[in-house]
N, C-alpha and C. Protein backbone atom coordinates (compact mmCIF):
# COMPACT_ATOMS: atom_id res chain seq x y z
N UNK A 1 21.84 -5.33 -11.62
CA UNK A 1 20.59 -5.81 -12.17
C UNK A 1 20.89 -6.91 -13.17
N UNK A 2 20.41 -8.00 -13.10
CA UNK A 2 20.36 -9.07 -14.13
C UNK A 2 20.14 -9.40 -15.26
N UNK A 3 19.66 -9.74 -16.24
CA UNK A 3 19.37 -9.98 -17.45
C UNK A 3 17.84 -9.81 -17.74
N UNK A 4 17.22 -9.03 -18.74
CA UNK A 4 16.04 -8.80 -18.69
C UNK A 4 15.49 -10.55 -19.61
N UNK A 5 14.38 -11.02 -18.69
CA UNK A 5 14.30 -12.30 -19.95
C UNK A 5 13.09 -11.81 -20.62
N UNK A 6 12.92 -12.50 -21.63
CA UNK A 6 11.36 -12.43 -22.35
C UNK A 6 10.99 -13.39 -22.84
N UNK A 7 9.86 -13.60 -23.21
CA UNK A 7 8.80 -14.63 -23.27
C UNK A 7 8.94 -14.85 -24.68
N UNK A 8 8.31 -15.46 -25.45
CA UNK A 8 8.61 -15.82 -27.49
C UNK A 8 8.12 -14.54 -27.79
N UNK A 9 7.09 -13.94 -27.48
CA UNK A 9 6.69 -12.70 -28.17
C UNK A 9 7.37 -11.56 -27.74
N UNK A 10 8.51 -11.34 -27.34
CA UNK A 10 9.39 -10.57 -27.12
C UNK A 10 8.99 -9.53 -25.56
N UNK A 11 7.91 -9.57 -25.79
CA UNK A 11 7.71 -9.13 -24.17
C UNK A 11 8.22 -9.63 -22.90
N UNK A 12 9.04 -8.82 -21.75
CA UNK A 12 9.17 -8.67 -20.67
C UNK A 12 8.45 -9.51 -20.01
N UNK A 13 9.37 -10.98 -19.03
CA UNK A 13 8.54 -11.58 -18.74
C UNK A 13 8.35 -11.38 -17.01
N UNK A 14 7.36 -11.42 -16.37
CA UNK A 14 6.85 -10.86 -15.32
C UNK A 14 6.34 -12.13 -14.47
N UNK A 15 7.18 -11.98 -13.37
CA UNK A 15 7.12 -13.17 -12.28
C UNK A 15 6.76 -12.84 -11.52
N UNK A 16 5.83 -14.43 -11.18
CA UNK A 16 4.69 -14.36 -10.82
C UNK A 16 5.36 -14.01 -8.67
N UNK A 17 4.62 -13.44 -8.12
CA UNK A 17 4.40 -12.91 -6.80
C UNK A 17 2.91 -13.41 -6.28
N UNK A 18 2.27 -12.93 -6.08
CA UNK A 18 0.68 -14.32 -5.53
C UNK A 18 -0.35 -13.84 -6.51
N UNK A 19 -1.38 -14.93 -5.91
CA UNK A 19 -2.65 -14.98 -6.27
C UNK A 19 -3.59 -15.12 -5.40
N UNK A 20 -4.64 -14.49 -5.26
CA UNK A 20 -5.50 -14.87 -4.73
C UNK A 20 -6.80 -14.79 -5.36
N UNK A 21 -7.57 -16.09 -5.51
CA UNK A 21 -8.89 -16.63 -5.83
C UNK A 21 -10.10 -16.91 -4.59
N UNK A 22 -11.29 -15.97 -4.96
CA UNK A 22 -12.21 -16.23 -3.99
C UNK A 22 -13.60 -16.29 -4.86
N UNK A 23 -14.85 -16.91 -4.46
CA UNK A 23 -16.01 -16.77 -5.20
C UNK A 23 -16.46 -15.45 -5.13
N UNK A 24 -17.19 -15.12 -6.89
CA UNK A 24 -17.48 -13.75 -6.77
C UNK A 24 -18.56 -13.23 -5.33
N UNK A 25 -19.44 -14.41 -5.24
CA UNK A 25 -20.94 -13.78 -4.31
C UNK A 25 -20.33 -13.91 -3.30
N UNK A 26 -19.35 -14.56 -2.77
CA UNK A 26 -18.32 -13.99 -1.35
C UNK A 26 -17.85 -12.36 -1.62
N UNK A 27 -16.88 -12.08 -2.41
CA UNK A 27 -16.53 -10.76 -2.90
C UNK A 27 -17.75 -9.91 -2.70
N UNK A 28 -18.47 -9.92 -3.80
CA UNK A 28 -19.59 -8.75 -3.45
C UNK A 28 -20.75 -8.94 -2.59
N UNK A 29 -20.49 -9.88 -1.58
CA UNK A 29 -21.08 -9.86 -0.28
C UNK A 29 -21.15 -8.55 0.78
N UNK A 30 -19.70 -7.89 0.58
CA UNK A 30 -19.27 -6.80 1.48
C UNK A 30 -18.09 -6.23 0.46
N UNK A 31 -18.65 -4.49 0.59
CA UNK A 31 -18.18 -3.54 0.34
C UNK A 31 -16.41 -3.68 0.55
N UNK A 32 -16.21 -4.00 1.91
CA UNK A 32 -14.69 -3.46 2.72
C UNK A 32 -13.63 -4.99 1.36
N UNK A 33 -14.56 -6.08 1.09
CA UNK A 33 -13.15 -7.29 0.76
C UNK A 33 -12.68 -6.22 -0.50
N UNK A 34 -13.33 -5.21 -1.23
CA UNK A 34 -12.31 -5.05 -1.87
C UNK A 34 -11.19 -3.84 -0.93
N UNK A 35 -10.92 -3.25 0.24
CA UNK A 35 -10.31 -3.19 0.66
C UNK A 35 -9.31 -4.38 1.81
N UNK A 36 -9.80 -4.81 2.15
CA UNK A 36 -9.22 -6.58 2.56
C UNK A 36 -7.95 -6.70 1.45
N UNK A 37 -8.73 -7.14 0.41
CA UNK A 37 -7.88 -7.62 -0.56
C UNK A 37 -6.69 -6.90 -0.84
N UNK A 38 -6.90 -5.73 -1.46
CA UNK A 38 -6.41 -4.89 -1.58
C UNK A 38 -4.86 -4.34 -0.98
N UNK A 39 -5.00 -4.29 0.29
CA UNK A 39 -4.33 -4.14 1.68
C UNK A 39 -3.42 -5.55 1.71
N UNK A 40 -4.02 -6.45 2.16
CA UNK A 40 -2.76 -7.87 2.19
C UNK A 40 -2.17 -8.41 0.70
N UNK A 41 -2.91 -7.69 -0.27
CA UNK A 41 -1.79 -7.91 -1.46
C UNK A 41 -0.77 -6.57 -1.43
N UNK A 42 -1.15 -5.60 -0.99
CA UNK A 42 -0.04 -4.58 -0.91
C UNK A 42 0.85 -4.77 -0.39
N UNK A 43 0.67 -4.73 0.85
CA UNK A 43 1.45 -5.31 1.93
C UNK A 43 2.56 -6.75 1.78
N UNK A 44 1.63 -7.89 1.20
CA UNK A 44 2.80 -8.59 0.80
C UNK A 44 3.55 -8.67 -0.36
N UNK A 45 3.39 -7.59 -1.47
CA UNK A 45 4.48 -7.25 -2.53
C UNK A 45 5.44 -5.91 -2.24
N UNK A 46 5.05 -5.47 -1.38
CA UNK A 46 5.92 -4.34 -1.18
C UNK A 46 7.24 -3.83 -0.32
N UNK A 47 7.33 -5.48 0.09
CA UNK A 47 8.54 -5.15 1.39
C UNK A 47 9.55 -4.97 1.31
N UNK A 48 10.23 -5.54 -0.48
CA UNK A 48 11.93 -5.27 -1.06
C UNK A 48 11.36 -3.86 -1.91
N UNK A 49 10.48 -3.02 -1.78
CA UNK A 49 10.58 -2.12 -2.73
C UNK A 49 11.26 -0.93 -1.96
N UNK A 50 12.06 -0.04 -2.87
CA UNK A 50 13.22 1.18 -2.05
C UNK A 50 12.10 1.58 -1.23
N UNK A 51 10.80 1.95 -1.10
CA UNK A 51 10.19 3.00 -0.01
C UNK A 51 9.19 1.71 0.21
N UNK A 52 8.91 1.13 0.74
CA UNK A 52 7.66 0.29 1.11
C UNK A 52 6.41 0.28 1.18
N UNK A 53 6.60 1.29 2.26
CA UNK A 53 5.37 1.82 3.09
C UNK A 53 4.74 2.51 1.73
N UNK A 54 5.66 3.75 0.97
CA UNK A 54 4.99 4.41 0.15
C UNK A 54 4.31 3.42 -1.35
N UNK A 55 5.06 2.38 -1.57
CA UNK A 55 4.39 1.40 -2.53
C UNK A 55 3.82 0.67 -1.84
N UNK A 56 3.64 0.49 -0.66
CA UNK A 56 2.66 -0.28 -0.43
C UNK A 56 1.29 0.53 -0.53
N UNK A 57 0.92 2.22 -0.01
CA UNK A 57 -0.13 2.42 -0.02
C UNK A 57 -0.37 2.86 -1.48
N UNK A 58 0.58 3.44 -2.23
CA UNK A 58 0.10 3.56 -3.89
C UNK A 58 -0.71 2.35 -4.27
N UNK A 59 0.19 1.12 -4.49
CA UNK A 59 -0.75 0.05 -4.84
C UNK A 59 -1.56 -0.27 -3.92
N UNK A 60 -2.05 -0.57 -3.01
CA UNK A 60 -3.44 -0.74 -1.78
C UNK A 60 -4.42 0.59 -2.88
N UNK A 61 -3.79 1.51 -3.26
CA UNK A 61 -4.97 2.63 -3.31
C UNK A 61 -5.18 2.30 -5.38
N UNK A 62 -4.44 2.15 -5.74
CA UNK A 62 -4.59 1.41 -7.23
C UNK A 62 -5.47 0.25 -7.53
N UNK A 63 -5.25 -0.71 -6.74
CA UNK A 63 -6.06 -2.22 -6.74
C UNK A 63 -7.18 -2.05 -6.38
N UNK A 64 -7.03 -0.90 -4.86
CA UNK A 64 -8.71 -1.03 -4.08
C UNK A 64 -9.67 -0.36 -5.61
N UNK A 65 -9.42 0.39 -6.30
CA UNK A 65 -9.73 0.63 -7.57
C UNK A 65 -10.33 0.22 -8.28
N UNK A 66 -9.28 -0.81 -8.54
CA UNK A 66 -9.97 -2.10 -9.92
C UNK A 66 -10.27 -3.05 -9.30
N UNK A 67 -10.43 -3.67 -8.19
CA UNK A 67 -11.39 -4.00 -7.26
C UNK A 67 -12.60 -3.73 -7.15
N UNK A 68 -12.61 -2.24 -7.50
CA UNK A 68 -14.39 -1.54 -6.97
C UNK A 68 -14.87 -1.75 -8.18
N UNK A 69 -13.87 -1.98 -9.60
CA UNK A 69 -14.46 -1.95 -10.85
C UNK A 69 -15.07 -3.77 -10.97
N UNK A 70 -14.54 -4.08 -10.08
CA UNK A 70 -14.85 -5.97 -10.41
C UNK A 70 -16.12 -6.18 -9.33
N UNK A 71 -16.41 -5.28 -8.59
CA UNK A 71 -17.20 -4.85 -7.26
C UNK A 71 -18.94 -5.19 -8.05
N UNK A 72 -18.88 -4.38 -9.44
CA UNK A 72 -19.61 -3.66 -9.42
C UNK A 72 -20.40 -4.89 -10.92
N UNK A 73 -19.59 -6.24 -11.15
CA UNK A 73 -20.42 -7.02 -12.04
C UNK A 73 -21.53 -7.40 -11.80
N UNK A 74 -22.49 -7.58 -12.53
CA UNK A 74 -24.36 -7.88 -12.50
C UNK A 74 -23.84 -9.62 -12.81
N UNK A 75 -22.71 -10.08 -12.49
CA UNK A 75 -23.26 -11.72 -12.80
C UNK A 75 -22.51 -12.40 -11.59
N UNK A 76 -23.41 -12.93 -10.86
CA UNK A 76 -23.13 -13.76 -9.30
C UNK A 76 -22.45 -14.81 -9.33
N UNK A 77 -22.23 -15.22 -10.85
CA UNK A 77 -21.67 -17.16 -10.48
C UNK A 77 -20.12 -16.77 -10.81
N UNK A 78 -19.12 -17.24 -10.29
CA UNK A 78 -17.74 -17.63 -10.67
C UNK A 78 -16.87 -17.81 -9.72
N UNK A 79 -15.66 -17.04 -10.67
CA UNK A 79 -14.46 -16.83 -9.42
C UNK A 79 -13.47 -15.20 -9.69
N UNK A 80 -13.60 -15.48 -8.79
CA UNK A 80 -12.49 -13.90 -9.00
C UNK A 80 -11.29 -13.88 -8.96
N UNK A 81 -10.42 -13.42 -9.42
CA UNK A 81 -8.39 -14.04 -9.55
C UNK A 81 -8.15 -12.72 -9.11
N UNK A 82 -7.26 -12.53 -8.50
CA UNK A 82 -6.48 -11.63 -8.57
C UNK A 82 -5.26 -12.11 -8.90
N UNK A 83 -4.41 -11.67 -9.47
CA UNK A 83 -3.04 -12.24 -9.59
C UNK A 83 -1.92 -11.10 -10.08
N UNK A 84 -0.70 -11.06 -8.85
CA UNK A 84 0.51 -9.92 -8.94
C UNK A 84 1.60 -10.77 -9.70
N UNK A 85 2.23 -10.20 -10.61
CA UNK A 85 3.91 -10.38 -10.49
C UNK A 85 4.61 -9.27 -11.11
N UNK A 86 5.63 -9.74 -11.22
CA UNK A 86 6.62 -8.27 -11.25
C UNK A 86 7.38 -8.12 -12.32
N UNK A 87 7.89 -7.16 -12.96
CA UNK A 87 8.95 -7.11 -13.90
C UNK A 87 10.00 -5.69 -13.44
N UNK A 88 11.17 -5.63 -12.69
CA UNK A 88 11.04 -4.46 -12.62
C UNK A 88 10.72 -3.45 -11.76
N UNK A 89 10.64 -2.03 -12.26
CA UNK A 89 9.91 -1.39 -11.62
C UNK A 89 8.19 -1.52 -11.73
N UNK A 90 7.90 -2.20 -12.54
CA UNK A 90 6.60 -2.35 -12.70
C UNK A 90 5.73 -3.83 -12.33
N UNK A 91 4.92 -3.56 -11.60
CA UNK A 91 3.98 -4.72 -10.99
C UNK A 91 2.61 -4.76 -11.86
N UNK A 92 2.28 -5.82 -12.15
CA UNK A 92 1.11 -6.34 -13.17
C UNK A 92 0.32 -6.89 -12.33
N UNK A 93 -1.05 -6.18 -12.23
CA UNK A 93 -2.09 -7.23 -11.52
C UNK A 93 -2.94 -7.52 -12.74
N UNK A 94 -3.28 -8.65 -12.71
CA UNK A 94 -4.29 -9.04 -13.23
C UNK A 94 -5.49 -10.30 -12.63
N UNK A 95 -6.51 -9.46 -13.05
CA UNK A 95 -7.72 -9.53 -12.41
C UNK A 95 -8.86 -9.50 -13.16
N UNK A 96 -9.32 -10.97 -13.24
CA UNK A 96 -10.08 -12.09 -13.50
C UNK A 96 -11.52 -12.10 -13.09
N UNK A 97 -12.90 -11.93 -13.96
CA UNK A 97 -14.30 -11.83 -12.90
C UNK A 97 -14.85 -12.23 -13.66
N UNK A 98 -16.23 -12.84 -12.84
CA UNK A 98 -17.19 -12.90 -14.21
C UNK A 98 -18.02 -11.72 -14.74
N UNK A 99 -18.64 -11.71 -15.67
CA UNK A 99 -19.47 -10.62 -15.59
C UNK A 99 -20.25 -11.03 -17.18
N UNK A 100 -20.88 -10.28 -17.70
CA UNK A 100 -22.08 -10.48 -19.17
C UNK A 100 -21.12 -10.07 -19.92
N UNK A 101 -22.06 -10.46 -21.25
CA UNK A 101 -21.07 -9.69 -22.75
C UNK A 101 -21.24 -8.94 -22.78
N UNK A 102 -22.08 -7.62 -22.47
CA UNK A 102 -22.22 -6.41 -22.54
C UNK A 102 -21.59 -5.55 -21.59
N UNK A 103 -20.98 -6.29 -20.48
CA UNK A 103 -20.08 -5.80 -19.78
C UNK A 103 -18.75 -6.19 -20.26
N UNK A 104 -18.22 -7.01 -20.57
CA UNK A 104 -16.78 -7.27 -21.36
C UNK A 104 -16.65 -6.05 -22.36
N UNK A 105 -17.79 -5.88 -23.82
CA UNK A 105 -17.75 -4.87 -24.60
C UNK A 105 -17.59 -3.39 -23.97
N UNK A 106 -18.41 -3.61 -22.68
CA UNK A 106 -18.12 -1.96 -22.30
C UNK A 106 -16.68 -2.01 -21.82
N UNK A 107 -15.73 -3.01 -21.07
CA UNK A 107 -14.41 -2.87 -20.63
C UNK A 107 -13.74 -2.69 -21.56
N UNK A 108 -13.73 -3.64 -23.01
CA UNK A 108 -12.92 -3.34 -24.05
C UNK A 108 -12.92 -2.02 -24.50
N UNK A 109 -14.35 -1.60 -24.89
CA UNK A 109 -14.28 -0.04 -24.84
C UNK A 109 -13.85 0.77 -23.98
N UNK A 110 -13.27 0.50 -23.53
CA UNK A 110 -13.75 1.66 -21.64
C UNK A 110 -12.03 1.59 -22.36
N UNK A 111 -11.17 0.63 -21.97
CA UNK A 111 -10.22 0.24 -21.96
C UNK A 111 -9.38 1.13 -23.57
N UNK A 112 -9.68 0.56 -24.36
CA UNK A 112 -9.28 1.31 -25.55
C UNK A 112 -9.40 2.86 -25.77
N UNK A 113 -10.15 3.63 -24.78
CA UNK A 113 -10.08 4.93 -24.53
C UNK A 113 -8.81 5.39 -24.02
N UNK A 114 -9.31 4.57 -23.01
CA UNK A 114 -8.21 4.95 -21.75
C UNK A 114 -6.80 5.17 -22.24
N UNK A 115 -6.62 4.42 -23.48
CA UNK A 115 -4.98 4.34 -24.07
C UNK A 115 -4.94 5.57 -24.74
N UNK A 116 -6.28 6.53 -25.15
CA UNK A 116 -5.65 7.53 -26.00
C UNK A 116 -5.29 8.50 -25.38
N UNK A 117 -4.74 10.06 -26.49
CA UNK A 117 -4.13 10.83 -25.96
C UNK A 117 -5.09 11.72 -25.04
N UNK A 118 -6.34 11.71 -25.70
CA UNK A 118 -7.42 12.60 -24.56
C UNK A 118 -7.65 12.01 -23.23
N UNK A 119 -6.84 10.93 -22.86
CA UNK A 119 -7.38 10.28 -21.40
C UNK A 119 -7.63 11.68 -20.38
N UNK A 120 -6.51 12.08 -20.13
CA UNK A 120 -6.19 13.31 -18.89
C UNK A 120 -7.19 14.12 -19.19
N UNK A 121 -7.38 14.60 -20.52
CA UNK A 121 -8.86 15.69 -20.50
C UNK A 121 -9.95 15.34 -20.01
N UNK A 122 -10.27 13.82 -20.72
CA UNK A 122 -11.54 12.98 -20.77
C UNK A 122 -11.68 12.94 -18.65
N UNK A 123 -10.62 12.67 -18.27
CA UNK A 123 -10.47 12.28 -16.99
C UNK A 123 -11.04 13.36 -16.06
N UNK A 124 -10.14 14.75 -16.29
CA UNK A 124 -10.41 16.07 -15.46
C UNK A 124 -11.64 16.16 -15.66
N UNK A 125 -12.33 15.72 -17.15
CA UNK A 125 -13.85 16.89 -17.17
C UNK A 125 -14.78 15.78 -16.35
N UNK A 126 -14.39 14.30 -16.46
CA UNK A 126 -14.93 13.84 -15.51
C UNK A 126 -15.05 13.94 -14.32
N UNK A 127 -13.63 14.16 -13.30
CA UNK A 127 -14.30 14.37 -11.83
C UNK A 127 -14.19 15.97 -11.75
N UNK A 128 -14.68 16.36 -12.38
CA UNK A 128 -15.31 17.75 -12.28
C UNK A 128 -17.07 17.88 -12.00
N UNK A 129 -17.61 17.04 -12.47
CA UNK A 129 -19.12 16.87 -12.10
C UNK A 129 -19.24 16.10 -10.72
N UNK A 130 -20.18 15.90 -10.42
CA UNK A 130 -20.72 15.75 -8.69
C UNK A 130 -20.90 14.40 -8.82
N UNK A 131 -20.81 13.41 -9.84
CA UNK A 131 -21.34 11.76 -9.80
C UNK A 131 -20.51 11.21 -8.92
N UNK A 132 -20.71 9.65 -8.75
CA UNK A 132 -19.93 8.97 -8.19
C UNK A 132 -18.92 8.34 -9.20
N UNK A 133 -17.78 8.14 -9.26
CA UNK A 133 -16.71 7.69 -9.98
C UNK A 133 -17.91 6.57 -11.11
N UNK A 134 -17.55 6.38 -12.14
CA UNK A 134 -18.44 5.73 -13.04
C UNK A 134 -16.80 4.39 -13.24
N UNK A 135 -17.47 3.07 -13.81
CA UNK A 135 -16.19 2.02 -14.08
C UNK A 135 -15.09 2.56 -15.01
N UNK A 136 -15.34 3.56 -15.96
CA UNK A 136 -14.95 3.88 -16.63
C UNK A 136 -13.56 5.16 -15.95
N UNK A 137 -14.25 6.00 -15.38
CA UNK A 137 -13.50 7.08 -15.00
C UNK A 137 -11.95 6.67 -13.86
N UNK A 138 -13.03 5.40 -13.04
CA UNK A 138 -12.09 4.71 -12.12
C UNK A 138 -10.68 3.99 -13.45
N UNK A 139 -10.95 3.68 -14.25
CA UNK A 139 -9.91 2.94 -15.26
C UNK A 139 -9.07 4.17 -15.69
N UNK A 140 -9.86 5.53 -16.26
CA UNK A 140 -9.12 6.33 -16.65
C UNK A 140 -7.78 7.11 -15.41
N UNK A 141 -8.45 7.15 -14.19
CA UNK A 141 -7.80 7.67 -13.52
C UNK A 141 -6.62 6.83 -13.31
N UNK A 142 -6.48 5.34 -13.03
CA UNK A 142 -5.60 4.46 -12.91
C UNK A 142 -4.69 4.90 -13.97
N UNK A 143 -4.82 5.16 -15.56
CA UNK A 143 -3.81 5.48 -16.24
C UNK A 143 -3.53 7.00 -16.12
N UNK A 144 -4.25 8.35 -15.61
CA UNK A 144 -3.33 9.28 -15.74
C UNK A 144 -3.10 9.68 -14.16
N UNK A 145 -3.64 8.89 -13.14
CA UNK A 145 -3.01 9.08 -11.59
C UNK A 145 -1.99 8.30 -11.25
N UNK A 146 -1.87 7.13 -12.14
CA UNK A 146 -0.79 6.22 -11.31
C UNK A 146 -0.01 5.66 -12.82
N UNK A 147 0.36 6.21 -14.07
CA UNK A 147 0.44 6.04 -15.30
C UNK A 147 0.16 4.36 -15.51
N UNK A 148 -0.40 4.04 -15.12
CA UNK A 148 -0.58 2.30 -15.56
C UNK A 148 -1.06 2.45 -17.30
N UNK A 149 -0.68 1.23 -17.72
CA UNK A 149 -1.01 0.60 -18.89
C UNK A 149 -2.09 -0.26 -18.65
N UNK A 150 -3.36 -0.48 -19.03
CA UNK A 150 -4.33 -1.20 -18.88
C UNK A 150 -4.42 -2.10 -20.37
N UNK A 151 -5.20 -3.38 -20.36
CA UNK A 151 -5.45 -3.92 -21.66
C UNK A 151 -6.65 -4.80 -21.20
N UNK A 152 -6.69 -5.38 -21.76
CA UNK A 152 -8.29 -6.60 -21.85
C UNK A 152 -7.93 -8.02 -22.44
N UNK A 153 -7.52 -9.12 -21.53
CA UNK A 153 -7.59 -9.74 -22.58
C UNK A 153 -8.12 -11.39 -22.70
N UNK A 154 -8.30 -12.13 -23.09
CA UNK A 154 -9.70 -13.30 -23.17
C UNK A 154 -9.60 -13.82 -22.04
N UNK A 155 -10.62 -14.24 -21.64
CA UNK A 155 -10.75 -15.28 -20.07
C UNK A 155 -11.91 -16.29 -20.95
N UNK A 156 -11.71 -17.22 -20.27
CA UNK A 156 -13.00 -18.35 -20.61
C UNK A 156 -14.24 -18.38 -19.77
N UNK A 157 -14.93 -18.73 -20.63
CA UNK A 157 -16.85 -18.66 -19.74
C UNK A 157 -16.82 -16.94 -20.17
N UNK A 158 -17.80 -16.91 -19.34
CA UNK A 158 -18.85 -15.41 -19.16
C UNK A 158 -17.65 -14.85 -18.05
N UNK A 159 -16.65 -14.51 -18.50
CA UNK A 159 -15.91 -13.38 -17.69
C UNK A 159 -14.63 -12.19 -18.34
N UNK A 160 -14.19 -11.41 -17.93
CA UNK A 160 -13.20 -10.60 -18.73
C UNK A 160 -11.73 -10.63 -17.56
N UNK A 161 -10.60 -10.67 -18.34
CA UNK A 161 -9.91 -10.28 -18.01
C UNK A 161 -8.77 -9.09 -17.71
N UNK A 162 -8.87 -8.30 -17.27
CA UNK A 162 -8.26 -6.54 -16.76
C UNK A 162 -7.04 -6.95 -16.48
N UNK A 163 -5.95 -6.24 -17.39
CA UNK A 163 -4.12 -6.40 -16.88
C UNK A 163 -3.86 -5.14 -17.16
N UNK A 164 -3.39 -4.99 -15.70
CA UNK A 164 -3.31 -3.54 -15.33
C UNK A 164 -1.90 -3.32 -14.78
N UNK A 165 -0.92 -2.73 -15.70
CA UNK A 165 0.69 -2.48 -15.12
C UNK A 165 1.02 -1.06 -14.83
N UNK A 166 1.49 -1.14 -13.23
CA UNK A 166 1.93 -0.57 -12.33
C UNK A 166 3.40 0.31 -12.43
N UNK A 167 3.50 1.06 -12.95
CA UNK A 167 5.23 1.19 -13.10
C UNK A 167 5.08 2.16 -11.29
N UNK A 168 5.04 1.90 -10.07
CA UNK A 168 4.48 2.70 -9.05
C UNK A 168 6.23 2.62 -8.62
N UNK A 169 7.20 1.92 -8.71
CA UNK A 169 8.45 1.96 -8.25
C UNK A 169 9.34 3.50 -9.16
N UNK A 170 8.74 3.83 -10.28
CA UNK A 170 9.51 4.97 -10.95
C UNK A 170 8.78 6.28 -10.87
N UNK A 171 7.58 5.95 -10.09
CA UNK A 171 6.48 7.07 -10.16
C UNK A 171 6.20 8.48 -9.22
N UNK A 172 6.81 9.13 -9.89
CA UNK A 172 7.19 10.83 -8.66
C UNK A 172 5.56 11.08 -8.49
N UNK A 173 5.88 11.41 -7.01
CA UNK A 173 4.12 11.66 -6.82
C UNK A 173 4.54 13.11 -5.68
């Protein structure tokens, strides 16, 4: 293994693997692109990983996720990013949408939960009731089903940005 590099702020720097950009009202045109998407970004980050097949469907089933969470913005104009790279055992998507300020505030919140120690409780007592996954529960589960690190952090215009790291290469399932 090589030299770990890092960036000025001492963080692990994470190379870049693709992107893909499409307009949001294409995206939430149809239900399945966030499986589309989902699927050919799995598929093409997963082919040097030790099990493939098995990181490929962890992440396909992680992204289709925060996909359904970008699925689900009330604002029609923009663009949507997806964007992978790697550090590691751990893969970083981050993923770019538009959406209102009252939806950014609820991600930042949503998001700053998700980091505490009650996630796993907060999580179980959630899919214990009969709803449909809420944006929130889908984020929580990402950190105690697949241990990701989630954060929030500025995009320009009316949109938020979700960076969501994957450690799915060290992850006993």
């Amino acid at each position: 293994m090589g030299p770990v590099h890092h960036d000025l702020a001492g963080e692990p720097t994470f190379e870049p693997m693709i992107q893909i950009d499409m307009e949001v009202r294409t995206f939430v045109s149809a239900w399945r692109h966030c499986d589309y998407v989902s699927t050919y970004m799995a598929r093409m980050i997963s082919q040097n990983r030790s099990d493939s097949v098995r990181h490929s469907n962890l992440f396909s089933s992680a992204f289709n996720e925060l996909l359904e969470v970008a699925f689900r913005t009330r604002h029609a104009d923009g663009e949507l990013a997806c964007r992978v790279s790697r550090h590691g055992a751990t893969d970083r998507i981050e993923l770019t949408f538009p959406c209102l300020p009252e939806e950014r505030q609820f991600y930042q919140e949503a998001v700053s939960q998700v980091a505490g120690f009650e996630a796993r409780e907060r999580y179980l007592n959630s899919v214990s009731g009969d709803l449909a996954p809420s944006r929130e529960v889908v984020l929580l589960e990402l950190a105690v089903d697949y241990n990701a690190t989630l954060r929030v952090e500025e995009a320009d215009g009316d949109a938020v940005k979700l960076v969501v790291d994957l450690p799915l290469e060290g992850l006993e399932h």
